[in-house]
Protein backbone atom coordinates (compact mmCIF):
# COMPACT_ATOMS: atom_id res chain seq x y z
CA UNK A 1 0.00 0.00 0.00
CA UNK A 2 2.89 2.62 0.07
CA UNK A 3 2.69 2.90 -3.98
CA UNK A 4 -1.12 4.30 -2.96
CA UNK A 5 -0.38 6.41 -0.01
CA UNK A 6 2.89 8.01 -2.12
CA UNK A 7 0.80 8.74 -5.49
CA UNK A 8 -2.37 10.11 -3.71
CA UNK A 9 0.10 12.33 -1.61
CA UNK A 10 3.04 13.12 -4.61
CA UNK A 11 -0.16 13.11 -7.05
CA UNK A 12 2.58 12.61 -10.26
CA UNK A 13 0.77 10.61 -13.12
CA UNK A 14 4.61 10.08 -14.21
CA UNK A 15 4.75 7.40 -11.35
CA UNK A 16 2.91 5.46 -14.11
CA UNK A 17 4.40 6.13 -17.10
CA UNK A 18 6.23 2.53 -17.42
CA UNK A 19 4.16 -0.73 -17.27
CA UNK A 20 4.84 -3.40 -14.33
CA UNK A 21 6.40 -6.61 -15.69
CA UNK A 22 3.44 -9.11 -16.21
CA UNK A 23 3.45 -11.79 -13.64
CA UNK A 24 0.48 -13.34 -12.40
CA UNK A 25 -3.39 -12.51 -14.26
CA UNK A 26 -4.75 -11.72 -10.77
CA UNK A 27 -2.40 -9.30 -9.44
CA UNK A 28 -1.30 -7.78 -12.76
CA UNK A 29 -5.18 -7.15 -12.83
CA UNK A 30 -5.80 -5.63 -9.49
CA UNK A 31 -2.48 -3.54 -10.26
CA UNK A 32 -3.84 -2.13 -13.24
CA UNK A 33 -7.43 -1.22 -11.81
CA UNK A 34 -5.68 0.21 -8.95
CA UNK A 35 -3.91 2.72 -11.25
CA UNK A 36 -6.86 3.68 -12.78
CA UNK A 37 -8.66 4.03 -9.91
CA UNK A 38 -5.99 6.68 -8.46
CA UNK A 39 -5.87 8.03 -12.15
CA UNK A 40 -9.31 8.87 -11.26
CA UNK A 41 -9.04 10.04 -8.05
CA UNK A 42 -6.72 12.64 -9.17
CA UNK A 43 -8.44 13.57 -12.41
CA UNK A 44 -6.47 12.46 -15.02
CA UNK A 45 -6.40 10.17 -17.71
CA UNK A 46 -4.36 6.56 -17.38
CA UNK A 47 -1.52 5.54 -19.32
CA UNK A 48 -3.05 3.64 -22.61
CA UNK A 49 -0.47 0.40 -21.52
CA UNK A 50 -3.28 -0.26 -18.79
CA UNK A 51 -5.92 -0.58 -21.28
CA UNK A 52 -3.31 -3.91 -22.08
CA UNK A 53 -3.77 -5.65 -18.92
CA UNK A 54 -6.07 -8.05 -19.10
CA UNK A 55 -8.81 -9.26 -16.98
CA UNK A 56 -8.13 -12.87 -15.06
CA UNK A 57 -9.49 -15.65 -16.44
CA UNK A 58 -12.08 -16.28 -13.79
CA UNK A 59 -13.64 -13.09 -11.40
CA UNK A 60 -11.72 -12.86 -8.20
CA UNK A 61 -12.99 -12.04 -5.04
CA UNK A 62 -10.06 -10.67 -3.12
CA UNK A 63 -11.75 -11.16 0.47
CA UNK A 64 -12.24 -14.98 -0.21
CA UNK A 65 -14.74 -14.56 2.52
CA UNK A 66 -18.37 -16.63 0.49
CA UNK A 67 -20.48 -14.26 3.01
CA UNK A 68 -18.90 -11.18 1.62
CA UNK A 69 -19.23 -11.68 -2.07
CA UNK A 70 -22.26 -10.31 -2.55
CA UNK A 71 -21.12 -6.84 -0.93
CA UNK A 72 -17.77 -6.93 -2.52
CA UNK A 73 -19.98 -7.59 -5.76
CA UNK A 74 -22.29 -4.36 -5.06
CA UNK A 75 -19.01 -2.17 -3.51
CA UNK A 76 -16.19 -2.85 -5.83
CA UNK A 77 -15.12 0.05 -8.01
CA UNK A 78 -16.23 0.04 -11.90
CA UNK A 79 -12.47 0.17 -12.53
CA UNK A 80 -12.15 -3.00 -10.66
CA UNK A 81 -14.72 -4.60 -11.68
CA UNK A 82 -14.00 -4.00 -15.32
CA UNK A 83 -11.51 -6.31 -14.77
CA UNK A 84 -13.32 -9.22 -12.68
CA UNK A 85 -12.00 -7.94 -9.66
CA UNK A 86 -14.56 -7.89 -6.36
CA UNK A 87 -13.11 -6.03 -3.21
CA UNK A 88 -15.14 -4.54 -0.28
CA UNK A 89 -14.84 -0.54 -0.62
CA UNK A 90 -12.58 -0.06 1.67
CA UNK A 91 -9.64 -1.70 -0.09
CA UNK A 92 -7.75 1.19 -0.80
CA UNK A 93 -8.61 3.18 2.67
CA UNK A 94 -5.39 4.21 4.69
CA UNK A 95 -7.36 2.48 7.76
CA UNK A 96 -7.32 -0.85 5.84
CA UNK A 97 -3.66 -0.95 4.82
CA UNK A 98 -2.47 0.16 8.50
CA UNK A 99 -4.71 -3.16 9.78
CA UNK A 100 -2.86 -5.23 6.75
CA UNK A 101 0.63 -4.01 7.68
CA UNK A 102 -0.40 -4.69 11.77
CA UNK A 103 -1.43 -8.06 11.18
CA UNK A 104 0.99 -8.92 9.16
CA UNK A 105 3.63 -7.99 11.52
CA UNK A 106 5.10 -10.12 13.78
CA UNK A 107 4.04 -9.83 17.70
């Protein structure tokens, strides 16, 4: 999450002028939507490479949680869901990726 926090605080498009290497359909897609989606946030148009990145195979629902799919299904950003992509809307939130980087660290 520090690529988000850095671009929604430096705002500079140019932070996406070169496309990620391509390495795995689910994560190249979520990387992609979550470019546009802060391309968005900030006004401005995304790079055409994005348009490139394909949608996985089969929809993803990030949370893996059955219970939650419906809400990820009604919450998830067009940008995201272009691309087969179903997250709950708080996915990009500060408050989310400080919880991430807590549990993930150890005790």
């Amino acid at each position: 999450m520090n690529f988000v926090h850095d671009f929604r605080n430096e705002k500079d498009i140019d932070a996406l002028a070169e496309p990620f290497v391509h390495s795995d359909d689910r994560v190249d897609a979520i990387l992609a939507s979550t470019a546009e989606y802060l391309c968005d946030e900030l006004g401005d148009e995304p790079p055409p490479w994005l348009d490139k990145v394909p949608a996985p195979k089969d929809p993803w629902f990030v949370a893996g949680i059955d219970s939650l799919m419906a809400r990820a299904i009604v919450e998830s950003p067009l940008r995201f869901r272009i691309r087969k992509i179903f997250l709950l809307e708080n996915f990009l939130s500060e408050e989310y990726a400080e919880a991430l980087v807590r549990r993930s660290s150890p005790v």
